[in-house]
Protein backbone atom coordinates (compact mmCIF):
# COMPACT_ATOMS: atom_id res chain seq x y z
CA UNK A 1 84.46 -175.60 110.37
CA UNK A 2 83.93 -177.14 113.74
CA UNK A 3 80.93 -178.19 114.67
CA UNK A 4 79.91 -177.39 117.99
CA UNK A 5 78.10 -175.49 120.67
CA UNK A 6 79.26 -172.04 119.03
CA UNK A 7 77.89 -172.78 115.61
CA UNK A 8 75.68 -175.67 115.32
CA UNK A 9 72.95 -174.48 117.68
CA UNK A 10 73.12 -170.45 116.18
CA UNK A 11 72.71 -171.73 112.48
CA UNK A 12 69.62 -173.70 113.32
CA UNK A 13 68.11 -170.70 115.26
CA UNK A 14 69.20 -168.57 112.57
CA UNK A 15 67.59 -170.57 109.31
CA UNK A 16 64.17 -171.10 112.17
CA UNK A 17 64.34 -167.04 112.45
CA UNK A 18 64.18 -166.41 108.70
CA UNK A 19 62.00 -168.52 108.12
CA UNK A 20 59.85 -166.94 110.75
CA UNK A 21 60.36 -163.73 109.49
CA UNK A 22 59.72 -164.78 105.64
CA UNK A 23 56.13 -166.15 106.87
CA UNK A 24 55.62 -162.77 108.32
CA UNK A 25 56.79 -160.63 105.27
CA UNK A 26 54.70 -163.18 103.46
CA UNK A 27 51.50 -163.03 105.61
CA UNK A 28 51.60 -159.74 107.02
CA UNK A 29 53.02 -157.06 104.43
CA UNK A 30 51.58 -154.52 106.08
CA UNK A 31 53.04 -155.29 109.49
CA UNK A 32 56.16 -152.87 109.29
CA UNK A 33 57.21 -152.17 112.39
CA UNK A 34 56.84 -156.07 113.43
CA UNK A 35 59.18 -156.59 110.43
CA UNK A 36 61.30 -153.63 111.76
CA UNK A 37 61.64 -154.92 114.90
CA UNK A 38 62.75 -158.63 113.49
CA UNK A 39 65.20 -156.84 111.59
CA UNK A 40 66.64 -155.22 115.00
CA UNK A 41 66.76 -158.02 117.08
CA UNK A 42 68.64 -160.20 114.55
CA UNK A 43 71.37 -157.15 114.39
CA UNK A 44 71.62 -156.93 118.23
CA UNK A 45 71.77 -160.74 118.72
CA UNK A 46 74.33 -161.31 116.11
CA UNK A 47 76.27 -158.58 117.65
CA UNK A 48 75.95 -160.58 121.33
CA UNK A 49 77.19 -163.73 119.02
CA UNK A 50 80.08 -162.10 117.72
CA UNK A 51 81.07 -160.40 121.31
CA UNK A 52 82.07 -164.02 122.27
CA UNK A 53 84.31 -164.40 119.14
CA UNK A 54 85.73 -160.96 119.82
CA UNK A 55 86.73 -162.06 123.32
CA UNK A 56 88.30 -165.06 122.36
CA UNK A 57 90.59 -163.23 120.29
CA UNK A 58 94.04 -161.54 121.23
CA UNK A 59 95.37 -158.80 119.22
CA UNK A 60 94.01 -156.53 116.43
CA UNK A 61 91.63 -159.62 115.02
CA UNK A 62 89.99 -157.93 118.36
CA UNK A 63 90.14 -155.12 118.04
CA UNK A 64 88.51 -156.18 114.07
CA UNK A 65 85.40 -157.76 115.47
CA UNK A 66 84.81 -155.40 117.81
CA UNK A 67 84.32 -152.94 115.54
CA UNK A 68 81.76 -155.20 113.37
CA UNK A 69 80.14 -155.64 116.16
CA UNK A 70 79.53 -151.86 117.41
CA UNK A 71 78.26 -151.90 113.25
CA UNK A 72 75.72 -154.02 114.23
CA UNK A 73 74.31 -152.44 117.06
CA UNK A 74 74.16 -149.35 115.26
CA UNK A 75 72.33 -151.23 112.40
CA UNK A 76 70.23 -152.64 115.30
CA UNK A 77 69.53 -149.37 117.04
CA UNK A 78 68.90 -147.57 113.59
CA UNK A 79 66.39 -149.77 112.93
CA UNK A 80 64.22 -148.87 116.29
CA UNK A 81 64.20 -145.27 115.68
CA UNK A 82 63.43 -145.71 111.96
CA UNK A 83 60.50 -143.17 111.50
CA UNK A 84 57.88 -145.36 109.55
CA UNK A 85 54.44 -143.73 108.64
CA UNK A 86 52.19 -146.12 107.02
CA UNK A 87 49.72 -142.91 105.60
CA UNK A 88 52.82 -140.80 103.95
CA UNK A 89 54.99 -142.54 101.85
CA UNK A 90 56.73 -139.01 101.23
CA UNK A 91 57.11 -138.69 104.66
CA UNK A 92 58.74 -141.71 104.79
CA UNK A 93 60.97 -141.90 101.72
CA UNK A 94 62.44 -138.15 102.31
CA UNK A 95 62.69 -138.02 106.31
CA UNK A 96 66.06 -138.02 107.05
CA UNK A 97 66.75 -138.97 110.47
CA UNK A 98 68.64 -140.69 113.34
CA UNK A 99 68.13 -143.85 111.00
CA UNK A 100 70.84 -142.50 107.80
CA UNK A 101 73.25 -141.49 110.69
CA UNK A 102 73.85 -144.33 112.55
CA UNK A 103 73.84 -146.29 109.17
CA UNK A 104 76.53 -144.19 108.28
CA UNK A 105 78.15 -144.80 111.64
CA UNK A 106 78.02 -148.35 110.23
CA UNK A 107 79.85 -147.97 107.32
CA UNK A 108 82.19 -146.21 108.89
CA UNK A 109 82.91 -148.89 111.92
CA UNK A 110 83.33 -151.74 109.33
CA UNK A 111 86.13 -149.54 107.35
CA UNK A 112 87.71 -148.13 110.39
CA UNK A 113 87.76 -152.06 111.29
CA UNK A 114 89.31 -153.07 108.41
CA UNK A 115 91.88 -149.82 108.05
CA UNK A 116 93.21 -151.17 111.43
CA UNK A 117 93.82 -154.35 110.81
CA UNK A 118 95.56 -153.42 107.77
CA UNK A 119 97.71 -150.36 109.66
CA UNK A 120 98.84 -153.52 112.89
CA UNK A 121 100.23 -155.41 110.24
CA UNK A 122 101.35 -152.97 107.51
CA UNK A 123 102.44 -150.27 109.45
CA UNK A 124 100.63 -146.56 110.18
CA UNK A 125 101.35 -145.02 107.06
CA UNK A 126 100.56 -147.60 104.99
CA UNK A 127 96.97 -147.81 107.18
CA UNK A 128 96.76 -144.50 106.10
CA UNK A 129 97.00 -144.61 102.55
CA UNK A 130 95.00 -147.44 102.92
CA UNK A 131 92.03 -145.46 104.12
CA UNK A 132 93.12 -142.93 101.57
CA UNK A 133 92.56 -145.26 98.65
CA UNK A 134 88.80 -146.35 100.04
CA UNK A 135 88.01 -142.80 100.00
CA UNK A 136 89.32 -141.43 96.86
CA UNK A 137 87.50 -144.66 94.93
CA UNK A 138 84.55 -143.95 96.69
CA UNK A 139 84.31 -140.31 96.10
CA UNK A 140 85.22 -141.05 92.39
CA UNK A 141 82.49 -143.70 91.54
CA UNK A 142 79.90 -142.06 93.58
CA UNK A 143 80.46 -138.57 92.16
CA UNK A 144 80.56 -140.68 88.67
CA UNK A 145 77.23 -142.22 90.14
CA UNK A 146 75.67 -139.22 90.84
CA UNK A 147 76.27 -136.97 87.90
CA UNK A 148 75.53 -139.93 85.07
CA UNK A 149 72.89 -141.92 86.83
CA UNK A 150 70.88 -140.12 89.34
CA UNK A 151 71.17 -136.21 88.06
CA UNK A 152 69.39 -137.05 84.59
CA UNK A 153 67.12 -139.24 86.22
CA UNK A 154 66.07 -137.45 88.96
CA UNK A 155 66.23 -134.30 88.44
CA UNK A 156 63.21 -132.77 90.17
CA UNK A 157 63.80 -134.31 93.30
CA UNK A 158 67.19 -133.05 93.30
CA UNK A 159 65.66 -129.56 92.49
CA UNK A 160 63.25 -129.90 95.59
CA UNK A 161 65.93 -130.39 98.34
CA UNK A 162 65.90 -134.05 98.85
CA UNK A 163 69.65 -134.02 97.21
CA UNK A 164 71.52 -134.70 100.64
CA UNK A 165 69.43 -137.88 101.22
CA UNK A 166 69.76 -139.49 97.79
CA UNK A 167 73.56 -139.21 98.12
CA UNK A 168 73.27 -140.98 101.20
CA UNK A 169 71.57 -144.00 100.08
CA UNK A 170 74.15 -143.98 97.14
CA UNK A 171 76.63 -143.71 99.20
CA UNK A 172 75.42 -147.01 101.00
CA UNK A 173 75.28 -149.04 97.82
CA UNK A 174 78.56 -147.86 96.37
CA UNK A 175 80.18 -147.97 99.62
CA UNK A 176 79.26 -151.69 100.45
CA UNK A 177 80.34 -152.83 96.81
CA UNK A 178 83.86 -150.70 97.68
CA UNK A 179 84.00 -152.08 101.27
CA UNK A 180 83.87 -155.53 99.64
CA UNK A 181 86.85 -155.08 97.22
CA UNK A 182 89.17 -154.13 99.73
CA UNK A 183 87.81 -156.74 102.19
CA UNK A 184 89.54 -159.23 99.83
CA UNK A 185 92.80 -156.44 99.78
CA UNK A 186 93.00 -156.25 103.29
CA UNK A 187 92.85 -160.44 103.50
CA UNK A 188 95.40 -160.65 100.50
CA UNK A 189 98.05 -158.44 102.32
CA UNK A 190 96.92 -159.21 105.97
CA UNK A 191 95.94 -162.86 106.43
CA UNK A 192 95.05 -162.27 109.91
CA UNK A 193 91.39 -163.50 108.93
CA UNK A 194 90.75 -167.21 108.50
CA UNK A 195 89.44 -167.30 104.74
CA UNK A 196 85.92 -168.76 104.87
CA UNK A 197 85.51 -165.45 107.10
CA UNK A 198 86.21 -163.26 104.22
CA UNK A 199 84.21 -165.05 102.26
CA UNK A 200 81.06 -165.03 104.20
CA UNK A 201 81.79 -161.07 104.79
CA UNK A 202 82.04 -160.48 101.42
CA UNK A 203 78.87 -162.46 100.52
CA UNK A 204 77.28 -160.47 104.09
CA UNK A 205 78.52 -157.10 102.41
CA UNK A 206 76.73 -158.69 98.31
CA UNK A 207 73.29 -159.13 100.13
CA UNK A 208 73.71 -155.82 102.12
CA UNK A 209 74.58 -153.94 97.79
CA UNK A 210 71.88 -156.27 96.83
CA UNK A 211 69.35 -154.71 98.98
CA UNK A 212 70.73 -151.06 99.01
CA UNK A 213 70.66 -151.05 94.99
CA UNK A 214 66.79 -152.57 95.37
CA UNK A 215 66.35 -149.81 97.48
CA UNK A 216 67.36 -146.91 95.59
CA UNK A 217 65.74 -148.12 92.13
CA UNK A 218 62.76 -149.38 93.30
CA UNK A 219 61.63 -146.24 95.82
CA UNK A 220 64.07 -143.37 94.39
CA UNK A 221 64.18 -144.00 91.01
CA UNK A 222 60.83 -145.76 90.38
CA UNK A 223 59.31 -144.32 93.34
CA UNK A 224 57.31 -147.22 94.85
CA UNK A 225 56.94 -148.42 98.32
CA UNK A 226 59.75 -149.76 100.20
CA UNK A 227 59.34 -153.33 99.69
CA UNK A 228 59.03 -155.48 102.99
CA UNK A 229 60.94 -158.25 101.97
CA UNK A 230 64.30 -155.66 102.29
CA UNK A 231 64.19 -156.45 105.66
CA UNK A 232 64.34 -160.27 104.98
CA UNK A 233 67.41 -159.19 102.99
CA UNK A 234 68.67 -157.31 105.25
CA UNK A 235 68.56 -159.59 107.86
CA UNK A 236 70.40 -162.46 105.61
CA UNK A 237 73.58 -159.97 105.35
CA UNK A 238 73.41 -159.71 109.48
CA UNK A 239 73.38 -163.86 109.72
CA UNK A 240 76.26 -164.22 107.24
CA UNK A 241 78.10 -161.58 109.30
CA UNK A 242 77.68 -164.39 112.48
CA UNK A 243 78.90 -167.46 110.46
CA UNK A 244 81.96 -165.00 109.16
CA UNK A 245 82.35 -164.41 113.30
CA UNK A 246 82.27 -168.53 113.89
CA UNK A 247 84.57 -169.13 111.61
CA UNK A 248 87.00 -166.61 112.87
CA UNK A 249 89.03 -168.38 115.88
CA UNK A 250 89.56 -171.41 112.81
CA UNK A 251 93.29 -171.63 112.35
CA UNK A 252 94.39 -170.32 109.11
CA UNK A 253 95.16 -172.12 105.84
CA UNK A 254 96.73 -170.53 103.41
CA UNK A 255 98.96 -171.49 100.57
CA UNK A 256 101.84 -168.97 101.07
CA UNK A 257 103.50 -169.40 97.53
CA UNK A 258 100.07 -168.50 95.98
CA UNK A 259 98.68 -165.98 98.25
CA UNK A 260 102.17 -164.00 98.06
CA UNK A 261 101.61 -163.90 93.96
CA UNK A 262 97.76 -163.11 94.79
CA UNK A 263 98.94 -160.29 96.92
CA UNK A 264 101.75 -158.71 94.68
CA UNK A 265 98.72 -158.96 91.76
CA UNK A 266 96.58 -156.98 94.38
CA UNK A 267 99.08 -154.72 95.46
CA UNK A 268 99.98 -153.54 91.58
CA UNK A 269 96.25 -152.83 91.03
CA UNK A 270 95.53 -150.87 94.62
CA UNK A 271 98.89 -148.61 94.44
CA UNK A 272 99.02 -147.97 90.69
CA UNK A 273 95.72 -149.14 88.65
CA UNK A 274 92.93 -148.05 90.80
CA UNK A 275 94.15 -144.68 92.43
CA UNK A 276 95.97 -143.02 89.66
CA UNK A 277 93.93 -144.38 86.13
CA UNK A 278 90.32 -143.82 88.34
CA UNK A 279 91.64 -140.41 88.68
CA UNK A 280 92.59 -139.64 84.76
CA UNK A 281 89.63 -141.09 84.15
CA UNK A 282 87.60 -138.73 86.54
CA UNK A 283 89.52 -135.68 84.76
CA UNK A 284 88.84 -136.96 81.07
CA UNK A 285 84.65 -137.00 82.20
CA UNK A 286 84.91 -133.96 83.20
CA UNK A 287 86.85 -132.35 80.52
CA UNK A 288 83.89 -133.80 78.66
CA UNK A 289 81.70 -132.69 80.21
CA UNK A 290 82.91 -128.73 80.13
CA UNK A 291 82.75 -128.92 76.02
CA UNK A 292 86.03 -130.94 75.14
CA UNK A 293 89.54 -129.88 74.70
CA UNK A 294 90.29 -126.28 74.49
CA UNK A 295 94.02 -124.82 74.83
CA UNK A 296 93.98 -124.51 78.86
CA UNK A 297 92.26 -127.55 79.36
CA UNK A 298 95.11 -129.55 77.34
CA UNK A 299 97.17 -127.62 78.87
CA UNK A 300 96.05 -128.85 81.93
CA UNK A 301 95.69 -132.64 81.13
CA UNK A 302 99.15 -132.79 80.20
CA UNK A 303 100.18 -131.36 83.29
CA UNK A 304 97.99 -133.70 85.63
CA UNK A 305 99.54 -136.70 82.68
CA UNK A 306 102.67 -136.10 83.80
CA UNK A 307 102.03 -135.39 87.49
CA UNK A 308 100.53 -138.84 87.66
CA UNK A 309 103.46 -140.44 85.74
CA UNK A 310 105.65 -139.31 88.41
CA UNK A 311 103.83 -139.76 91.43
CA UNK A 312 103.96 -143.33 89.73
CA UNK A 313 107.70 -143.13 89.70
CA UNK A 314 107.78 -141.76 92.85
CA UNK A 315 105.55 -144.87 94.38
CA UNK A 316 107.64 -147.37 92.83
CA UNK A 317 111.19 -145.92 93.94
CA UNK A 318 109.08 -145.92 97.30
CA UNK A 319 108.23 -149.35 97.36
CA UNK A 320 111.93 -150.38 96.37
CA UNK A 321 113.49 -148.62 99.17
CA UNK A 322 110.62 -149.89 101.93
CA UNK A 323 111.58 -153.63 100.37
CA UNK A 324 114.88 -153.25 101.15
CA UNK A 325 114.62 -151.62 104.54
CA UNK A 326 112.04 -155.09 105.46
CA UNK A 327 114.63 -157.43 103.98
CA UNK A 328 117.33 -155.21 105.78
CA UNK A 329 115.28 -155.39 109.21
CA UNK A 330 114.54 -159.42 108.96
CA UNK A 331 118.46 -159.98 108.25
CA UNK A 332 118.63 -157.47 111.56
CA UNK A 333 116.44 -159.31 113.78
CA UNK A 334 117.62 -162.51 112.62
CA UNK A 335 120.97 -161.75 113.52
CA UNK A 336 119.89 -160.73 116.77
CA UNK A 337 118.91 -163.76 117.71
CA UNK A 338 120.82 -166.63 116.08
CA UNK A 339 124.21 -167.57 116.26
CA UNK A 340 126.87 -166.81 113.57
CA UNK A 341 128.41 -169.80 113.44
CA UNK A 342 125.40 -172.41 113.99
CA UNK A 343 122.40 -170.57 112.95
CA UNK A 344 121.07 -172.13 116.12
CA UNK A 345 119.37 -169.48 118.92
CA UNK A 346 121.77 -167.13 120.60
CA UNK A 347 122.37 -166.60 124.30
CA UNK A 348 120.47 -163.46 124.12
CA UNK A 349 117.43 -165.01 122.80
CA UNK A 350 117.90 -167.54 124.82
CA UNK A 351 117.75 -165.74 128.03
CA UNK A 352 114.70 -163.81 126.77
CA UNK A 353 112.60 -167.32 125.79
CA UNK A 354 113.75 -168.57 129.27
CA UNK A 355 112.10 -165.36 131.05
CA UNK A 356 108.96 -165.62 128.88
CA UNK A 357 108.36 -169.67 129.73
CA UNK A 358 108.92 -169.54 133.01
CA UNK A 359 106.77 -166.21 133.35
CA UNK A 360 104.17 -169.19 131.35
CA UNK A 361 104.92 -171.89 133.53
CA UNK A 362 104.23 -169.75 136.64
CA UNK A 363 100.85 -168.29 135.19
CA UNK A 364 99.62 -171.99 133.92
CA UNK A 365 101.12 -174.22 136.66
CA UNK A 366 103.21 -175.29 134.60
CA UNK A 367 106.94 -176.75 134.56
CA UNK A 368 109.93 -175.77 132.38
CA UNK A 369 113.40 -177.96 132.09
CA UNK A 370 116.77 -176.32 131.04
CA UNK A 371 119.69 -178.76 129.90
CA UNK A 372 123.01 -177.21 129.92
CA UNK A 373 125.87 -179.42 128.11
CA UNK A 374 129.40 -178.81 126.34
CA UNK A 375 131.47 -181.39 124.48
CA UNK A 376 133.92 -183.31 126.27
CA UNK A 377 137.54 -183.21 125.12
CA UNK A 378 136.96 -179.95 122.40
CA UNK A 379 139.53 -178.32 124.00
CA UNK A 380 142.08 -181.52 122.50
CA UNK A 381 140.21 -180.73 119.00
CA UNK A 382 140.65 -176.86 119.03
CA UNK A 383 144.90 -178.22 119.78
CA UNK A 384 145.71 -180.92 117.38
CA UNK A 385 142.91 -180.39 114.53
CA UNK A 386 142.49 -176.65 114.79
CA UNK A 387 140.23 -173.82 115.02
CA UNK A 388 138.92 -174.40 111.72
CA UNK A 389 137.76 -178.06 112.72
CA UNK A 390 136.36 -177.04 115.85
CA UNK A 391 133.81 -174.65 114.14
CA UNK A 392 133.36 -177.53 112.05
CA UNK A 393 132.69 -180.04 114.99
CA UNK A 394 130.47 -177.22 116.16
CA UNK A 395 127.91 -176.90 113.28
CA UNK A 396 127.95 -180.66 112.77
CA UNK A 397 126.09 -180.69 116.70
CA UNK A 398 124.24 -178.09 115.89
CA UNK A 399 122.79 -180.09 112.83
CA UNK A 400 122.83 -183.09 114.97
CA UNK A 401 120.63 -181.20 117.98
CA UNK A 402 118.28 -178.73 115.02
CA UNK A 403 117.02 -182.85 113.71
CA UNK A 404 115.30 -183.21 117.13
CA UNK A 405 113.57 -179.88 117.51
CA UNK A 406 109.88 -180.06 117.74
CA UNK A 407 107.07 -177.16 119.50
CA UNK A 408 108.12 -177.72 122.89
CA UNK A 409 112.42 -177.90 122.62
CA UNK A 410 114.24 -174.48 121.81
CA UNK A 411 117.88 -175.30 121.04
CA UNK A 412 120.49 -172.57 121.58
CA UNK A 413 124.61 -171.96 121.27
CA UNK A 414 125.72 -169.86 124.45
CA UNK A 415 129.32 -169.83 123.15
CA UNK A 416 132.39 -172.22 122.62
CA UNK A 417 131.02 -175.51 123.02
CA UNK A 418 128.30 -174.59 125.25
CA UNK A 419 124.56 -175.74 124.23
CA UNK A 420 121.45 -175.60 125.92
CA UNK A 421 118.32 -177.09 125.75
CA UNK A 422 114.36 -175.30 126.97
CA UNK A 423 111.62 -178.22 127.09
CA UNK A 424 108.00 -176.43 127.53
CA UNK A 425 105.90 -177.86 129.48
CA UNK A 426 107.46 -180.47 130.87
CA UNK A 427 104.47 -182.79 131.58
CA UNK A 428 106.70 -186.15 133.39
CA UNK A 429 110.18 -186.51 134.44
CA UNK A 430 110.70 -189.04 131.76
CA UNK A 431 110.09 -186.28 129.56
CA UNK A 432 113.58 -185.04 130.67
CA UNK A 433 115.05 -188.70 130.61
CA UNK A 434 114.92 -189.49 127.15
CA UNK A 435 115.49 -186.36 125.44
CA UNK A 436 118.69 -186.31 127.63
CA UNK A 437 119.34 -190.13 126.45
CA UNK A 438 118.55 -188.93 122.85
CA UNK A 439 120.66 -185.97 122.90
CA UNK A 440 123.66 -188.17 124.32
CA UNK A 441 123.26 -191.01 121.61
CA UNK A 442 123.26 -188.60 118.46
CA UNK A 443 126.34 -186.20 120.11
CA UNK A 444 128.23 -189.63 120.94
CA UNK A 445 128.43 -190.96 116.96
CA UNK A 446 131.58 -190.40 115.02
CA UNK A 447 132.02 -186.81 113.26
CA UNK A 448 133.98 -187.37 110.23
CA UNK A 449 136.45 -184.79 109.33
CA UNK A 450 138.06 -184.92 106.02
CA UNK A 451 139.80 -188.27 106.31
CA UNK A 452 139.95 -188.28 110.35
CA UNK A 453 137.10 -189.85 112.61
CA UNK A 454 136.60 -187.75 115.58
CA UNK A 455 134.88 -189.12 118.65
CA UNK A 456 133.94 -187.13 121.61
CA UNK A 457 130.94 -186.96 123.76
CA UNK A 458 129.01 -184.42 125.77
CA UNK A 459 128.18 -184.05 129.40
CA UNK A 460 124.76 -182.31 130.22
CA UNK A 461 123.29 -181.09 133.44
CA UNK A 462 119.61 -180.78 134.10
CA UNK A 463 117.60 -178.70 136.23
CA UNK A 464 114.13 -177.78 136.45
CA UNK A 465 111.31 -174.50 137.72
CA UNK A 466 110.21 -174.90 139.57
CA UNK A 467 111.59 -177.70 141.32
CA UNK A 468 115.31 -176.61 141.75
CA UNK A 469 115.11 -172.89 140.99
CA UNK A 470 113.10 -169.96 142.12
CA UNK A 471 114.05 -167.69 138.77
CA UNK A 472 115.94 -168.07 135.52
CA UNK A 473 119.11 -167.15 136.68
CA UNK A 474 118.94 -169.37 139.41
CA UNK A 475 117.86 -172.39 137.15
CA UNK A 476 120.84 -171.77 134.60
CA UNK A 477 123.31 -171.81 137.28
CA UNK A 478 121.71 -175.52 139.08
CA UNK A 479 121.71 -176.95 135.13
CA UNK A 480 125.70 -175.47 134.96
CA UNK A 481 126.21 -177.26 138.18
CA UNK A 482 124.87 -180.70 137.55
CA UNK A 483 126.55 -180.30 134.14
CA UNK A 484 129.85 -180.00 135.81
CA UNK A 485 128.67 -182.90 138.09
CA UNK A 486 128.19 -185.32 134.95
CA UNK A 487 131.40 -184.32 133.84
CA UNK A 488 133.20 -185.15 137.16
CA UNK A 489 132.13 -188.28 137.65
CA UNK A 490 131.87 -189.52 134.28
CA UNK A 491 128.42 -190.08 133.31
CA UNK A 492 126.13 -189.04 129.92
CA UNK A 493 124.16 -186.73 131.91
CA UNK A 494 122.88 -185.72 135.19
CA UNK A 495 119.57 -183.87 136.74
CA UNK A 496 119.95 -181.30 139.50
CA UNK A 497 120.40 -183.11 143.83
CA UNK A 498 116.34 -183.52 143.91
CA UNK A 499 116.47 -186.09 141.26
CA UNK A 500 119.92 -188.17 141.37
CA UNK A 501 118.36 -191.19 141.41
CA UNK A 502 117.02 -190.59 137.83
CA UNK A 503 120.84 -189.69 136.44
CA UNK A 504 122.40 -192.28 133.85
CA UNK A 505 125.92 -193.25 133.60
């Protein structure tokens, strides 16, 4: 990570406000709503931190941090109208309030953040069964919870009404631990996050099951006083959410060979593993628990056996067809927009690129050059070599020009032996010059064909926005005409009336 104003400065104010905070957990136990207030302010200013990440963002990464941040304030805000009552611990522990909604709010942001970034990328329905998946493992392992952890334990409390509130603080700890899991899901199939952010969420969402678990032994189970180092705990899970935001805007790095194994690994266990054997194994515990196997009941487990298998079968025949209807739409698109012959850009991509730059080039100041060339004498090549050759001749300059592309040249075929050249931005006029000289030397050498040496040459007009042209098709037609220009007079190449003096012979 970089260094700088964005992340130096907020990590040394962030270890200086824990440690301010530890000194008054440490010193001043009793202080609870000073704590609670620490707590609030460190949600509400990491939410202000990642606002500026969230801005510098385009797209559904946005859209992402957005939502982490509206978490945060309600983690923020919850923690301001938490009802504490230093003379009733009862009062405190069973009060449910303002405080277990907008936590809940919380946990819902953070998934509906991740479910969208998942549905952008992957499509709606797979979003959808997505979200599906969260929600049927999290109603499976906290009903699972419930029934063999908290019921026997607890069962008085449970008795005296204080049921609804016990599942929500489960429902926090199991939740965060779920949340985590397909944190990592959403980054193997995504990748839209940069990887140290996933891995100072997931650490974030540890600290947060960390403290929830504390939480619900230590005062539900155990019933003692809420410790006050939870908010100290608390408020390392908000930090870690900040550096996750800093690193954000990073580029990304990822080793595509191994992240595509990672992901088919992860996709196996989400679509088959998790939904489907989590179920049977919800059915089996409660089979068990309603006195073992009796006629209808293995009745019914062969039924729901069987329903599974096929909804497996189902899922896979799925996936098959959806894999061949991507592979089906890349060979589409990439049709679209190369050439048959040359694999090079077509002209209809080519006319879209050219909109888009100068559309650039007018927002940013910016200036664009076209170069418009053909081969001299193909016409004589087509006639004594034939057809055959000429494609030949054709791909072998398409090679020749695809060896020079970098990030600012796109390279496309308009037809025949018609090429042209986009250079984005162009920063000098010498910029022009010598990919113009380079494109002339490498089109000039030999082209060997079978045992024949074939020498021709090309002629290429230049023009550039917005210098010689006031729109694309404008700008085409001066590069067409100082193409024509090169080839009257015989030189390599020439640039568009403003610049003759520039044009080589």
């Amino acid at each position: 990570m970089k260094w700088n104003v964005y992340s130096k400065m907020p990590l040394l104010l962030a270890v200086m406000y824990l440690f301010v905070q530890w000194m008054i957990v440490h010193l001043l136990p009793e202080a609870i709503t000073i704590q609670a207030m620490f707590k609030a302010i460190a949600a509400l200013s990491v939410a202000c931190y990642l606002a500026v990440f969230a801005v510098r963002h385009e797209g559904p990464t946005r859209i992402f941090w957005i939502m982490v941040m509206l978490a945060l304030i309600c983690e923020g805000i919850a923690q301001f109208a938490e009802p504490y009552s230093a003379g009733s611990r009862e009062e405190y522990i069973y009060d449910i309030s303002i405080t277990e909604l907008l936590r809940s709010m919380e946990m819902i942001l953070f998934t509906a953040g991740l479910v969208y970034l998942f549905g952008r990328e992957q499509g709606l329905l797979r979003g959808l069964r997505f979200l599906f998946d969260i929600v049927i493992i999290f109603i499976v392992i906290v009903t699972i919870s419930w029934e063999y952890f908290l019921l026997p334990k607890m069962p008085e409390e449970i008795q005296s009404g204080q049921a609804a509130w016990l599942w929500l603080h489960l429902s926090f700890s199991v939740g965060g631990i779920i949340l985590i899991f397909f944190t990592i899901v959403m980054y193997m199939k995504v990748r839209q996050i940069h990887q140290s952010s996933v891995v100072y969420l997931c650490l974030s969402g540890l600290v947060f099951v960390i403290g929830s678990l504390y939480y619900l032994v230590t005062v539900d189970v155990m019933e003692l006083g809420p410790s006050p180092y939870l908010n100290l705990i608390s408020t390392v899970a908000m930090f870690l959410i900040g550096v996750a935001g800093a690193y954000s805007t990073t580029g990304l790095q990822a080793d595509k060979g191994t992240g595509e194994r990672k992901s088919a690994v992860m996709a196996f266990l989400i679509k088959y593993f998790l939904p489907y054997v989590v179920l049977a194994g919800l059915f089996f515990l409660i089979v068990e628990r309603f006195g073992g196997w009796g006629g209808l009941l293995s009745g019914l487990s062969l039924s729901v056996l069987f329903i599974l298998m096929r909804q497996v079968l189902i899922q896979l025949e799925n996936d098959r067809l959806l894999e061949r209807l991507h592979e089906s739409l890349k060979q589409s698109e990439y049709l679209a927009h190369h050439d048959d012959l040359t694999g090079l850009y077509n002209r209809r991509y080519f006319n879209a690129r050219l909109m888009e730059n100068i559309a650039e080039a007018d927002r940013q100041g910016n200036r664009l050059g076209l170069l418009y060339m053909d081969l001299n004498q193909f016409k004589y090549i087509n006639d004594n070599y034939g057809h055959s050759a000429g494609d030949l001749i054709i791909r072998m300059v398409a090679d020749r020009l695809d060896s020079l592309k970098n990030d600012r040249l796109i390279f496309s075929r308009l037809g025949g032996d018609e090429f042209t050249v986009l250079i984005y931005p162009v920063i000098h006029n010498t910029d022009i010059v010598e990919l113009a000289d380079r494109i002339s030397d490498i089109l000039s050498k030999p082209y060997q064909l079978d045992n024949d040496e074939i020498h021709t040459s090309s002629s290429i007009g230049v023009a550039v926005y917005p210098d010689h042209a006031a729109n694309d098709q404008e700008l085409i037609g001066r590069a067409d005409s100082a193409m024509y220009a090169a080839k009257e007079t015989g030189v390599r190449w020439r640039i568009y009336a403003a610049f003759s003096e520039l044009n080589r012979t």
